[in-house]
Structures are given as C-alpha cells and as structure tokens.
Protein backbone atom coordinates (compact mmCIF):
# COMPACT_ATOMS: atom_id res chain seq x y z
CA UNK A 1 1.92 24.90 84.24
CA UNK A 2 -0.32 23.75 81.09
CA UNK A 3 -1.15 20.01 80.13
CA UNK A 4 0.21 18.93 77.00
CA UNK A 5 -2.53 16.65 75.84
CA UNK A 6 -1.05 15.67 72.44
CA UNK A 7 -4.96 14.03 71.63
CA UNK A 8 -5.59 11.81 69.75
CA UNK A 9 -1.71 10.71 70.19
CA UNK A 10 -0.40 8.85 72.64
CA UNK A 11 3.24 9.22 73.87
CA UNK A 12 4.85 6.60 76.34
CA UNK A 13 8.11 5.99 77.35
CA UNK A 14 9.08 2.15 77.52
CA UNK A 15 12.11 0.30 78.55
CA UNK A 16 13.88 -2.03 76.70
CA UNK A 17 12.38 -4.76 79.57
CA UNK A 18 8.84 -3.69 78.84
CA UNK A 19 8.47 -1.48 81.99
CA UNK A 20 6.91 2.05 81.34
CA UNK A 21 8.93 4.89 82.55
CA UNK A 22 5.86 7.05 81.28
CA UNK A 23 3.02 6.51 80.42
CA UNK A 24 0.66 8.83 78.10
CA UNK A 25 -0.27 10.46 81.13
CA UNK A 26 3.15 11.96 81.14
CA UNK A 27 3.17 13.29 77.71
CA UNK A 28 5.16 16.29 78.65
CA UNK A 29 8.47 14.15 79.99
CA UNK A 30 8.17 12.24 76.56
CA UNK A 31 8.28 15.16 74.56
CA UNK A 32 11.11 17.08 76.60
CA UNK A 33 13.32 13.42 76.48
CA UNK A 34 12.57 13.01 72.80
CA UNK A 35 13.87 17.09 72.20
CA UNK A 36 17.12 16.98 74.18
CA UNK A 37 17.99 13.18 72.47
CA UNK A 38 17.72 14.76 69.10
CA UNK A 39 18.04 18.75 69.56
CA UNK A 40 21.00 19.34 66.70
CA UNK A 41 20.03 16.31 64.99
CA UNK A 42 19.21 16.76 61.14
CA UNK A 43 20.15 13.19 60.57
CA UNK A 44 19.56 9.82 61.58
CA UNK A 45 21.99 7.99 63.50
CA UNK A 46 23.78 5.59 60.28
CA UNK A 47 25.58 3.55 62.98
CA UNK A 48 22.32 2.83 64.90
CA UNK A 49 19.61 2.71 62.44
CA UNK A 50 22.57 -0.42 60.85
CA UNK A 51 22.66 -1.95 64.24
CA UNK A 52 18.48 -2.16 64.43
CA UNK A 53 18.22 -3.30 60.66
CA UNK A 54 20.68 -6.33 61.59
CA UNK A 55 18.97 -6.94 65.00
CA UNK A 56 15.48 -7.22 63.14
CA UNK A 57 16.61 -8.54 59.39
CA UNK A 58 15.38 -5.32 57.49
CA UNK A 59 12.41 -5.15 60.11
CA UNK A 60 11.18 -8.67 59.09
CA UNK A 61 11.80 -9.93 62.53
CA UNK A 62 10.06 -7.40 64.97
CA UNK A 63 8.76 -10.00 67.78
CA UNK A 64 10.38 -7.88 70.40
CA UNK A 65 9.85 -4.75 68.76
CA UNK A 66 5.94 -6.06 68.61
CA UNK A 67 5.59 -7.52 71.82
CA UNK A 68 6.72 -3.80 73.40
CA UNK A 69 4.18 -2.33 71.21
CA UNK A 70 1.59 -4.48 72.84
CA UNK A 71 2.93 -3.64 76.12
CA UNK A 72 2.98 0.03 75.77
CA UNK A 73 -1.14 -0.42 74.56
CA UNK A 74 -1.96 -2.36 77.91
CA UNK A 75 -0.46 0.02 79.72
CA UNK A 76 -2.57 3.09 77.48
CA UNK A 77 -5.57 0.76 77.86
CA UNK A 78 -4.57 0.40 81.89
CA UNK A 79 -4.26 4.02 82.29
CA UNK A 80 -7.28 5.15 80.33
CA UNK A 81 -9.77 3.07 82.44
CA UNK A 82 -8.22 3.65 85.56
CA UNK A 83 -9.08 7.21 84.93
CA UNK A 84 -12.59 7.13 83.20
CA UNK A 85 -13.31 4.87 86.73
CA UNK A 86 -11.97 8.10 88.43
CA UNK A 87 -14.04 10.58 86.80
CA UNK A 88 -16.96 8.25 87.22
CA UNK A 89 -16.39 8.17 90.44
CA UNK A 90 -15.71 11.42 91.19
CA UNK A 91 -17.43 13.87 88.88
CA UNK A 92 -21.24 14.20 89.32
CA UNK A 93 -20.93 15.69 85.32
CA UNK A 94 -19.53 12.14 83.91
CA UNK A 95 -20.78 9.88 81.49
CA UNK A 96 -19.94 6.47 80.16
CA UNK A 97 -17.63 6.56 77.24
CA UNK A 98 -19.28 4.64 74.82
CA UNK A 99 -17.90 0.98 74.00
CA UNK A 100 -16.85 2.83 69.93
CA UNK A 101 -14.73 5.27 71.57
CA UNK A 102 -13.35 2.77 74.28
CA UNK A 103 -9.78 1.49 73.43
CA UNK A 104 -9.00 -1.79 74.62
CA UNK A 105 -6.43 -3.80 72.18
CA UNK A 106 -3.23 -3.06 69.98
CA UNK A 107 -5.55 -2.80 66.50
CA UNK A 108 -7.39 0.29 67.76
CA UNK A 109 -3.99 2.07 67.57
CA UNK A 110 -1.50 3.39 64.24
CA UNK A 111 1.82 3.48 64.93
CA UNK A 112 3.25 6.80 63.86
CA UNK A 113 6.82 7.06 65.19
CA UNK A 114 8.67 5.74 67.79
CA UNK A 115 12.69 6.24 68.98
CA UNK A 116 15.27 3.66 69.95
CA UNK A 117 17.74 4.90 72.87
CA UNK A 118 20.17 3.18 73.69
C-alpha cells in the first residue's frame, strides 16, 4: 500500500472536544472520510453552513473554531518532532532540520479548507 504524503499540506482529523482522531500522519483516513462525507455532493449543505454562520455571527466569533485550529497545530508540531527525534535516532543518514524549516506555532501554517461534521 502507498503513503499519501499530501506535502506541504497537512490533513488532521479533530473532534469537536479538541481530541485528534488523526493526525497528519494519517493523511490517508482523512482523505477517504472527507470523500465518502461529500461523494454526490455538488453543493454545500444550506441548512448547515446557516447553522455555523449563526453559531459564529458571520464568522466574527471563531474562538472555538480558533482555539481547535491551535490544537490541531500542537498536535502537527507534536507529531513532527516526535518523528524527526525518531529518524535522529534511528537513521545513521539523518540530519538536523534546520530551525527555518522547523514548524513550531499556529502562524507558520495557512489555513486552506477545513469540514464541519456533525
């Protein structure tokens, strides 16, 4: 089975608590939940997308929405060290990433997309 490695993307599945389900990792599960929640979909969901303008005021109250974002980047940021330690670790080939191409906080990211499920 091939890695999807969506790069320079990052795909993560959060709940609505702030736990990951996956994290970028586990690009593959992202992408196949994403296609079969909108596979015959050539529209956006009126009902919901009215429902998440009320919740957030015409997206001028996203504290929750922001805070999740923030969560989701720890977790990226968690993930991405934890696995540069492992190649350091174990790979005789590896090198320090230098401290440019390092991510470490919530501005280092854009925002493309995301998906509410509810």
């Amino acid at each position: 089975m091939r890695s999807i490695r969506p790069h320079p993307y990052f795909l993560v599945y959060l709940y609505d608590d702030g736990n990951m389900r996956y994290n970028y990792a586990s690009a593959r599960q992202v992408l196949e939940i994403f296609r079969l929640l909108c596979q015959g979909q050539n529209a956006v969901f009126e009902p919901l997308c009215d429902l998440f303008n009320r919740e957030t005021a015409q997206g001028t109250r996203m504290h929750r929405y922001s805070a999740l974002l923030k969560k989701a980047v720890s977790e990226i940021v968690r993930v991405f060290r934890k696995k540069a330690n492992i190649r350091l670790t174990h790979d005789r080939g590896a090198v320090l990433m230098p401290k440019s191409g390092q991510i470490s906080e919530t501005k280092d990211f854009e925002l493309v997309t995301w998906l509410v499920i509810v």
